[in-house]
Protein backbone atom coordinates (compact mmCIF):
# COMPACT_ATOMS: atom_id res chain seq x y z
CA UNK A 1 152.69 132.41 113.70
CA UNK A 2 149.67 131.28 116.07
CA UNK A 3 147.68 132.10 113.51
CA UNK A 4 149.27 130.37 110.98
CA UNK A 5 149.44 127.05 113.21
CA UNK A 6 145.29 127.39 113.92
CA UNK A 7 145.31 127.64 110.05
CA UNK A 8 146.76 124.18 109.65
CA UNK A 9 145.36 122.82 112.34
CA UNK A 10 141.82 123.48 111.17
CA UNK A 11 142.94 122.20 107.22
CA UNK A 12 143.92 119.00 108.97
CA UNK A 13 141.17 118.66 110.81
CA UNK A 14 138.86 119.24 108.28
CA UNK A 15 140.50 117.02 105.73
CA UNK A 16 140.49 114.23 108.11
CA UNK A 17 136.63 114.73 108.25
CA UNK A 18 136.38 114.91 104.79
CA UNK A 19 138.25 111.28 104.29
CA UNK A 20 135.99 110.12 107.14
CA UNK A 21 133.06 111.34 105.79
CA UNK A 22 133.85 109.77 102.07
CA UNK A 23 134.89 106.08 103.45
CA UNK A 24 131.44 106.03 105.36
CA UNK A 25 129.95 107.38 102.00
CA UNK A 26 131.53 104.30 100.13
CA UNK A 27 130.36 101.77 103.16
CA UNK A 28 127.01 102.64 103.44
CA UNK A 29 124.68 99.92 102.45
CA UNK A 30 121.46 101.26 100.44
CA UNK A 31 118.37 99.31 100.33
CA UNK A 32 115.99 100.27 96.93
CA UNK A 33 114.18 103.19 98.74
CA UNK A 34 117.55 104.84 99.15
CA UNK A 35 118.68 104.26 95.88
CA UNK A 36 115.80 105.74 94.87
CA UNK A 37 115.73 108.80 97.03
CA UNK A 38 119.08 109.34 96.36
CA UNK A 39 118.31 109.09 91.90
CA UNK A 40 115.32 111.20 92.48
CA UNK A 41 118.01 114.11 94.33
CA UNK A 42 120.22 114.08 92.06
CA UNK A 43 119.72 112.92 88.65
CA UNK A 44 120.79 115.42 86.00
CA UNK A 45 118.01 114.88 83.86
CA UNK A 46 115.44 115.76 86.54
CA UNK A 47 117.31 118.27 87.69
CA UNK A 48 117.66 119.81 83.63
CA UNK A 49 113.74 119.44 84.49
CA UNK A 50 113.42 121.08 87.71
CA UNK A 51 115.70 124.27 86.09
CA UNK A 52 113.05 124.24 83.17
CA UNK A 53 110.03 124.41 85.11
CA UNK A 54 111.73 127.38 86.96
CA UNK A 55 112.33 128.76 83.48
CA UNK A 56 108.51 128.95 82.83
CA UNK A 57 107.51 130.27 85.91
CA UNK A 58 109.78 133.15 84.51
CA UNK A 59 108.15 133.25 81.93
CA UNK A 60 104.71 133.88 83.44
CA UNK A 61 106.01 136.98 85.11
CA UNK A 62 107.21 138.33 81.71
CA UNK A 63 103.64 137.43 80.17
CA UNK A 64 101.64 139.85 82.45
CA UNK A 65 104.43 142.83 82.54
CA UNK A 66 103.20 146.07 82.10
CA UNK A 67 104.16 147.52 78.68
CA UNK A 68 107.32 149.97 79.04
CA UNK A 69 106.50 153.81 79.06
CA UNK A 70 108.73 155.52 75.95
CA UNK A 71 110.25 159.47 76.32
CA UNK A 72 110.23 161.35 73.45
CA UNK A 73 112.29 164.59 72.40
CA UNK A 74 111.71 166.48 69.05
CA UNK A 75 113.62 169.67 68.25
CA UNK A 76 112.50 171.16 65.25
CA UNK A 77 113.68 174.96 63.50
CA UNK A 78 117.32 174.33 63.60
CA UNK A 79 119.34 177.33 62.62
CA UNK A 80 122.46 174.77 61.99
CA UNK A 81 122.91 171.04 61.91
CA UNK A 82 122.25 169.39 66.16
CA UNK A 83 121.74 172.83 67.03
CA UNK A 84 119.84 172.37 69.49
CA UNK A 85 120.36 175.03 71.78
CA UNK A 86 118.62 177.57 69.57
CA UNK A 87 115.86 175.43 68.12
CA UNK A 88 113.01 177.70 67.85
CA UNK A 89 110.62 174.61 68.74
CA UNK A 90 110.79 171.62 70.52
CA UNK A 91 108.64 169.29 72.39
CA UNK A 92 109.44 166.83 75.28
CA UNK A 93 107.20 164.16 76.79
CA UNK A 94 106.28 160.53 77.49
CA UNK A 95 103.93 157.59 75.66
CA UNK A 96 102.71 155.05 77.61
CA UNK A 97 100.05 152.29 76.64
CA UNK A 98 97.24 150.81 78.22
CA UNK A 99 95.73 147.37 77.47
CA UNK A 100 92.70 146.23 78.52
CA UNK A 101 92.96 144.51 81.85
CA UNK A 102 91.83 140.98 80.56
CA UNK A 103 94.63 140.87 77.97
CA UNK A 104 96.97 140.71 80.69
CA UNK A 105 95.59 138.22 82.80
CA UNK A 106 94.55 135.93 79.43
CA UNK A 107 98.56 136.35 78.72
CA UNK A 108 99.37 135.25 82.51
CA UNK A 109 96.94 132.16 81.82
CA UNK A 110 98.79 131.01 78.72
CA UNK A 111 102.10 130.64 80.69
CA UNK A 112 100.81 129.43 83.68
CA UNK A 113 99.60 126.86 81.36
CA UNK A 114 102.73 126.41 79.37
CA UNK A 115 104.66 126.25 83.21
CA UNK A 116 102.34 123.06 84.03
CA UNK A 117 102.96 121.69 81.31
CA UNK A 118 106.69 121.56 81.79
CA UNK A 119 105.86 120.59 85.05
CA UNK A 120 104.01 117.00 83.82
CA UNK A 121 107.52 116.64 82.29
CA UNK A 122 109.30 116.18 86.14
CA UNK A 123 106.72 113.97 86.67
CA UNK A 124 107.68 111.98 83.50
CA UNK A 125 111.05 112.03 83.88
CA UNK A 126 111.01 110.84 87.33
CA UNK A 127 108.93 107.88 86.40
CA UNK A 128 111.31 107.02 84.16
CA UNK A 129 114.25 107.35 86.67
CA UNK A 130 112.78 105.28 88.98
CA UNK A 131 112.31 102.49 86.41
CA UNK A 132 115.74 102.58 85.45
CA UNK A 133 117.16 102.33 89.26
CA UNK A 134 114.75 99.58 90.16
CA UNK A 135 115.54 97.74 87.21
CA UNK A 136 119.24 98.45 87.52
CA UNK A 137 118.89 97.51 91.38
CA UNK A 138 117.28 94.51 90.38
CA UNK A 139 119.66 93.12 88.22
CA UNK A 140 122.43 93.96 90.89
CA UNK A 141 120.39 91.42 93.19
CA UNK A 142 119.70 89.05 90.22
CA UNK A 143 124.26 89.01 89.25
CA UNK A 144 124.63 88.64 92.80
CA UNK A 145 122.42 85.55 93.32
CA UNK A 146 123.42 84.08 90.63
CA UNK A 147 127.06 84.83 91.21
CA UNK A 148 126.00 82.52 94.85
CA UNK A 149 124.96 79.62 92.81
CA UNK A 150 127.89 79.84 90.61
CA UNK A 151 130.35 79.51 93.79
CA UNK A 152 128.22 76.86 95.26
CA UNK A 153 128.86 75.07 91.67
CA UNK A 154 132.15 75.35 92.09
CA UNK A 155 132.19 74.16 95.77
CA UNK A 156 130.41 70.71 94.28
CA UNK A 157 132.62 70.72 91.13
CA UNK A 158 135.51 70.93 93.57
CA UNK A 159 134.01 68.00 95.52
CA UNK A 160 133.91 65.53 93.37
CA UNK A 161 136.89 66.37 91.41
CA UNK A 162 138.16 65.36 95.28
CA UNK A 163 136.01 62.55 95.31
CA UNK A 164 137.23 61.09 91.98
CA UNK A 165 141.19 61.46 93.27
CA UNK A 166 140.56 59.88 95.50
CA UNK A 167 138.56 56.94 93.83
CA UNK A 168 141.51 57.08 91.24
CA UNK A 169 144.23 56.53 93.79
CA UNK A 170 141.68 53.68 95.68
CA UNK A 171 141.62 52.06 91.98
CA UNK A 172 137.91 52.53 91.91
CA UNK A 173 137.91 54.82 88.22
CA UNK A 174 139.82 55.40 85.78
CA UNK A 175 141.89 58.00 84.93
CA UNK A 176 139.47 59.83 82.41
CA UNK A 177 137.14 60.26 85.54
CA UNK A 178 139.33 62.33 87.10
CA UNK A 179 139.84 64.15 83.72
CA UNK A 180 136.35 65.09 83.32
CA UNK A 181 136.12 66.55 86.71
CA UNK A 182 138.67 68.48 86.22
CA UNK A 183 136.96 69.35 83.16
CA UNK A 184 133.90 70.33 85.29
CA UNK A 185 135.89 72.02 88.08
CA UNK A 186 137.37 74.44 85.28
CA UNK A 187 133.85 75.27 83.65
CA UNK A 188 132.62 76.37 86.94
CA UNK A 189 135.54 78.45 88.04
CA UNK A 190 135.30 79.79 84.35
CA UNK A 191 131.37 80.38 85.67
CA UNK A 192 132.49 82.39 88.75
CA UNK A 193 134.45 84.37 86.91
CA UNK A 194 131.71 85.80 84.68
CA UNK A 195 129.32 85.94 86.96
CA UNK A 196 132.07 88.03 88.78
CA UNK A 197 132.42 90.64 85.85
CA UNK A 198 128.53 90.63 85.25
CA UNK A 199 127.42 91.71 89.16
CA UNK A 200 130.67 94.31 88.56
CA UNK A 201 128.97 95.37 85.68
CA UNK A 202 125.66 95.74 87.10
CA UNK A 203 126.94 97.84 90.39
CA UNK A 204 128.30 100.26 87.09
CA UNK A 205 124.61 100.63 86.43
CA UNK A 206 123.04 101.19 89.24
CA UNK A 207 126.27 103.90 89.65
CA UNK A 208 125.49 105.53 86.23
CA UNK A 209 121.43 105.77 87.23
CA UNK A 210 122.51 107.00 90.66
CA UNK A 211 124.61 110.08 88.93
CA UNK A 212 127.82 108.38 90.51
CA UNK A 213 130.84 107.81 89.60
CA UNK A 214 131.55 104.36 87.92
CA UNK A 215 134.43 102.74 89.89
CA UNK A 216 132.23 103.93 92.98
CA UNK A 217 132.20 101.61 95.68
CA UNK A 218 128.64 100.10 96.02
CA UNK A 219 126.86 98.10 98.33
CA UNK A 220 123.21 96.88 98.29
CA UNK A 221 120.76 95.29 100.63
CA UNK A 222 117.57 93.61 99.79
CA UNK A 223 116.05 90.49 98.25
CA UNK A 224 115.40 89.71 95.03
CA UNK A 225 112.06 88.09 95.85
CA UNK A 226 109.30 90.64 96.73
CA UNK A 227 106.14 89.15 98.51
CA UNK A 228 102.92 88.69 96.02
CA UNK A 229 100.53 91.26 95.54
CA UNK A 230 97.26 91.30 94.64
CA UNK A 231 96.24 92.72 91.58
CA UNK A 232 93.10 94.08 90.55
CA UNK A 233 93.17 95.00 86.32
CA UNK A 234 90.16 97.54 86.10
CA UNK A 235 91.48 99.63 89.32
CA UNK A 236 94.72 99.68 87.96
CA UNK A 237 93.35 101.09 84.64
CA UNK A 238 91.22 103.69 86.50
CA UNK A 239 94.51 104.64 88.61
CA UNK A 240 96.43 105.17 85.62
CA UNK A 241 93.67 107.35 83.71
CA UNK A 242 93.97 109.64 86.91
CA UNK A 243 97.81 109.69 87.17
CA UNK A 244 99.43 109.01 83.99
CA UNK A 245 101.57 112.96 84.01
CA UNK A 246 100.91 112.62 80.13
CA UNK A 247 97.01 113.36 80.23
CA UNK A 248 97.76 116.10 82.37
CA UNK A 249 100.09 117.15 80.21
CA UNK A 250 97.65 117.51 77.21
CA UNK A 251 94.58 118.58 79.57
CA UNK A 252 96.93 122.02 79.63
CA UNK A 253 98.07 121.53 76.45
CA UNK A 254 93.82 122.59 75.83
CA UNK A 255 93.64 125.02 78.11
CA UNK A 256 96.59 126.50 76.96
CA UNK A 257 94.72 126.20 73.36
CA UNK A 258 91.59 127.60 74.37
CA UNK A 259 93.11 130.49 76.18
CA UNK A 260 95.11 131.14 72.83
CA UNK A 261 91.67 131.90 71.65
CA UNK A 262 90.09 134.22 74.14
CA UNK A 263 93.31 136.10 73.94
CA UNK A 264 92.85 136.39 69.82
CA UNK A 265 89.27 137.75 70.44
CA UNK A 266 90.37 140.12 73.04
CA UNK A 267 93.26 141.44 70.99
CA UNK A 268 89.71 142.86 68.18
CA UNK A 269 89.76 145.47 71.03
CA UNK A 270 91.85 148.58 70.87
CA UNK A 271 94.04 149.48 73.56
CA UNK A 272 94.83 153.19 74.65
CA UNK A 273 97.95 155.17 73.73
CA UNK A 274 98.57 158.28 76.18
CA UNK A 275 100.85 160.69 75.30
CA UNK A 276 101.90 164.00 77.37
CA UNK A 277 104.35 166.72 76.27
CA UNK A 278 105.85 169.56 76.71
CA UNK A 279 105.69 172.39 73.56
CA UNK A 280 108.02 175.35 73.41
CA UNK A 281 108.22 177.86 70.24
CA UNK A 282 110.49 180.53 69.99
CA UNK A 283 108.54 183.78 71.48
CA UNK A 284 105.83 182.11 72.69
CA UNK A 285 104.74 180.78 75.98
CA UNK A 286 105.62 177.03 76.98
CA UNK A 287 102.76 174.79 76.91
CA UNK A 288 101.33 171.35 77.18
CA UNK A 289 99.83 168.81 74.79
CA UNK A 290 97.84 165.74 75.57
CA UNK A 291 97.25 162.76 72.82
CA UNK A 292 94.88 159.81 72.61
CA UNK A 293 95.70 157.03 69.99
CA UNK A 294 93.32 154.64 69.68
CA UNK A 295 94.38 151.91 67.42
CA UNK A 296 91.68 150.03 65.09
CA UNK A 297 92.36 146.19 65.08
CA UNK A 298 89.36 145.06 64.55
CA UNK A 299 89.15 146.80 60.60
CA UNK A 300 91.50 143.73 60.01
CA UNK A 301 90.61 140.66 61.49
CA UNK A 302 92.62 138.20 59.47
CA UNK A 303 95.19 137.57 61.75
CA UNK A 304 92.95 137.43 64.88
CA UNK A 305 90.84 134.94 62.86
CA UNK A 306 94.38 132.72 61.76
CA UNK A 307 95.10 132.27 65.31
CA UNK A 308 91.77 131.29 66.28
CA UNK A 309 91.69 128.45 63.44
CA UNK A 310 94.90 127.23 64.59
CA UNK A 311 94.33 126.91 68.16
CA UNK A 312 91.00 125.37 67.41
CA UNK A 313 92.73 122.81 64.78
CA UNK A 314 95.17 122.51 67.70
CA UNK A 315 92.52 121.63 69.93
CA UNK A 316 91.46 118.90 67.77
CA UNK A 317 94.44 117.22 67.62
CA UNK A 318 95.08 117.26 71.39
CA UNK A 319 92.04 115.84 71.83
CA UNK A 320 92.68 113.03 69.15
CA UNK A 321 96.42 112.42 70.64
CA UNK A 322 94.52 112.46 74.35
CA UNK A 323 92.34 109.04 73.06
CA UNK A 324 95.43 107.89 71.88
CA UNK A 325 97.58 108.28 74.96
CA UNK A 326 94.34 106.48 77.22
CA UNK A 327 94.46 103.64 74.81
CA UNK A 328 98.13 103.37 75.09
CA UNK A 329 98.16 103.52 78.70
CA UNK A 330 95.32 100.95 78.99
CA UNK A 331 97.79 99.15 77.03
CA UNK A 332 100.65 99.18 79.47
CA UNK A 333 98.91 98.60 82.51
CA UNK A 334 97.45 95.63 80.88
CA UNK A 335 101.11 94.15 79.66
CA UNK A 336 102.79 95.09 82.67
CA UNK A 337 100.07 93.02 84.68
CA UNK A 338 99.67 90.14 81.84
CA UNK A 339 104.06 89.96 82.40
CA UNK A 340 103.19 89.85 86.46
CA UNK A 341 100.86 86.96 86.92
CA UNK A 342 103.24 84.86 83.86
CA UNK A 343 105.68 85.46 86.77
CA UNK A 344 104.30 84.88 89.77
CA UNK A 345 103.09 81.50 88.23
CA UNK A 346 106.66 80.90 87.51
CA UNK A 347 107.92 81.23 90.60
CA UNK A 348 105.22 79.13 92.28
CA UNK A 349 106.15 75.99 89.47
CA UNK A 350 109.77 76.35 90.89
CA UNK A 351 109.08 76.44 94.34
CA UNK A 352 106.36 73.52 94.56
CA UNK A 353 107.65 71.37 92.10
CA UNK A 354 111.03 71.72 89.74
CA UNK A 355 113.39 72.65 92.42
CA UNK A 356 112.29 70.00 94.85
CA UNK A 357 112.53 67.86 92.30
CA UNK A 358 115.74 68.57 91.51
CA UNK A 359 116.91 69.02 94.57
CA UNK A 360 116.19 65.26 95.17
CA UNK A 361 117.77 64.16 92.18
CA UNK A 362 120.55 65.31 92.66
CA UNK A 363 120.24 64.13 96.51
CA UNK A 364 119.78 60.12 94.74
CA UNK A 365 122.63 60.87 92.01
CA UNK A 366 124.54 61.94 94.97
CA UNK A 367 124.22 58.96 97.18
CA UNK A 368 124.35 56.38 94.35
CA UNK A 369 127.63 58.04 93.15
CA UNK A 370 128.83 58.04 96.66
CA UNK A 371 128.11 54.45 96.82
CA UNK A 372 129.51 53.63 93.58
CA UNK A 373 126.52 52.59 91.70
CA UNK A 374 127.14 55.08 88.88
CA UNK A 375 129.37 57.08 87.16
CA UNK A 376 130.29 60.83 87.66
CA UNK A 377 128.62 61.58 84.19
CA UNK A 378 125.03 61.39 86.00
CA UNK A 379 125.89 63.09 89.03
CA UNK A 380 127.21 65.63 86.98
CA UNK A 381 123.86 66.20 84.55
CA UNK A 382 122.10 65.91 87.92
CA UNK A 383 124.24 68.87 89.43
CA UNK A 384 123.99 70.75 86.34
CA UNK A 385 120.18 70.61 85.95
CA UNK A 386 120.06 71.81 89.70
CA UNK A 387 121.92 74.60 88.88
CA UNK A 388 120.36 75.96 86.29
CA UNK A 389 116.99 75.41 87.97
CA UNK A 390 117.91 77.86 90.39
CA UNK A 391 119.12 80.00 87.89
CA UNK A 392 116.06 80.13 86.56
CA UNK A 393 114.10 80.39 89.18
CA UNK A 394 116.32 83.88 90.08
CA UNK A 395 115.36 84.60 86.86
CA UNK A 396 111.64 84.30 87.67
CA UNK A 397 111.81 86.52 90.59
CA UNK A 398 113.83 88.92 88.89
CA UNK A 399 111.01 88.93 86.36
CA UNK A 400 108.27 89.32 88.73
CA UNK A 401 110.03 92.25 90.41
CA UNK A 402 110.82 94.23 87.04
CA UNK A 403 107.20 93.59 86.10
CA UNK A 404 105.93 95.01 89.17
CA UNK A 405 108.27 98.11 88.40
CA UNK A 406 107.07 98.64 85.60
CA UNK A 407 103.14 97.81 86.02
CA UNK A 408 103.92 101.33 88.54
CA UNK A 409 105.33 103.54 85.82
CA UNK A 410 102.19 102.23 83.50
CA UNK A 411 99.66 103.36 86.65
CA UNK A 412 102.17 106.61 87.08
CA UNK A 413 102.28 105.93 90.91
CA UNK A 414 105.02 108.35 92.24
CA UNK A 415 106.73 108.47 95.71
């Protein structure tokens, strides 16, 4: 019975824990570094990578295995059918084969070539992982700021649909005044609401790149505008030529070529078959045989020379594919940083000139309205171009941010 109660004592305990433990989960606050961390832990796809590279290195211990040793048995002068009790000669013994020691190691070199190259392929796929989160983490930011402006819309759409009331009841407007804020006041809250479903939408993103659950709750920290940085085009190409996990990739792709080679020259060498028995015949004395085989490979050398020509045309094509992968990559790093300055210049229009500028207009429309020198069509234009000036301007920083994401994946910088 004490037993029993220690039992559900220690159940309760350690589902309280366990709720404790999940709420804290849901109310922790990750910043991009986490969300990245926490993507690069547990992503399938990296870990489907991770498994594969552990596959290889499998694979490497199979290459350079010794060849298995064979027992033989041969009864011969059989009286009756499996008799083999009074065979009247038999032999027992063992065959074993030894290679020449370089054909091992050459196969060991192949794998361990073949294992690096499935290697590049974490590398890869966590570049891409990390794209996807920041960009997913970035449009979380982007829903949410705009999601801001759309309830600080609604604050001034709410306003003057006040304002005009009470102008209306003063005698000041007419009645279709008060209509069109209304009108005004509905569009915004209409605004809210998508804005609403399109920050839910992007917390389902960041979720899905995060190998969570969907409906899991999510909470961010961060800003979407990330401080300037200085950009220099030819060390960013240099970087990438010395990172980018896809040269690598084909560098062992070669090697792996090349050492198909040696091994196709080494196989014109014979290796040594050893064979040891044991020979009985019926009234004579048991004794002991010992065999050589020497095989002749290099009488035919057609298929030795077929995998030569293959791994040379092989060669050939890696090398062509390699100039095409630096041309590419050139390529990115130059978009990616051509897409970053067209931001940053972006940003610095809206912050020294359009939003002050429409910050003031609306300020003027504001006070003239206010004052009742002009309608609420003008102050609403002027609250409407404000609005989506800031818009836009979220969607300049949003732009600078993804660019900078994705000017790292084109260098192949890594954390």
């Amino acid at each position: 019975m004490l037993g029993r109660r220690i039992c559900v004592h220690f159940s309760i305990i350690l589902c309280t824990s366990g709720l404790l433990w999940g709420r804290t989960r849901a109310d922790e606050v990750l910043s991009l570094d986490q969300c990245v961390a926490l993507a690069l832990d547990r992503h399938p796809l990296i870990l489907a990578s991770v498994k594969r590279h552990e596959s290889s290195l499998a694979r490497i211990r199979q290459a350079t295995a010794y060849p298995y040793p064979s027992m033989f048995f041969n009864s011969d002068l059989q009286p009756h059918f499996l008799d083999f009790k009074n065979s009247g000669e038999s032999y027992l013994g063992v065959n074993q084969t030894f290679e020449l020691p370089r054909k091992r190691a050459i196969r060991g070199k192949i794998a361990e070539q073949e294992s690096r190259e499935v290697e590049t392929d974490i590398d890869l796929v966590k570049l891409e992982v990390i794209l996807q989160v920041k960009t997913a983490f970035y449009e979380l930011l982007l829903a949410r700021e705009k999601l801001e402006y759309s309830r600080r819309d609604l604050e001034l759409a709410e306003d003057y649909l006040q304002k005009a009331e009470l102008k209306r009841a003063a005698g000041d407007v007419a009645q279709v005044e008060v209509l069109r804020a209304k009108v005004e006041a509905l569009k915004a809250a209409n605004a809210v609401r998508v804005a609403v479903s399109n920050e839910n939408l992007a917390k389902a993103r960041l979720n899905y790149h995060l190998a969570r659950r969907r409906e899991t709750p999510l909470q961010i920290t961060g800003q979407l505008q990330v401080p300037f940085v200085d950009l220099s085009i030819e060390d960013l190409k240099r970087e990438a030529q010395n990172l980018r996990p896809e040269l690598s990739r084909l560098q062992f792709s070669i090697e792996k070529e090349t050492r198909t080679q040696e091994a196709a020259r080494l196989s014109n060498w014979p290796d040594l078959d050893f064979n040891l028995s044991k020979h009985r015949l019926e009234g004579e004395r048991t004794t002991w045989s010992f065999t050589v085989q020497v095989p002749l490979p290099f009488l035919f050398k057609q298929r030795q020379k077929a995998v030569i020509a293959e791994a040379q045309a092989n060669v050939g094509m890696l090398e062509r594919e390699t100039d095409q992968v630096r041309n590419s990559i050139v390529l990115d790093v130059e978009e990616a940083y051509t897409d970053a300055q067209k931001a940053q210049s972006q940003i610095l229009l809206y912050q020294q000139e359009i939003l002050p500028q429409a910050q003031e207009v609306y300020d003027m429309f504001l006070f003239s309205y206010q004052e009742g020198e002009i309608g609420g069509i003008e102050l609403i234009e002027a609250r409407r171009t404000l609005n989506e000036s800031r818009k836009s301007y979220a969607d300049a920083l949003f732009e600078y941010a993804l660019a900078l994401a994705t000017l790292e994946k084109a260098v192949g910088r890594r954390p």
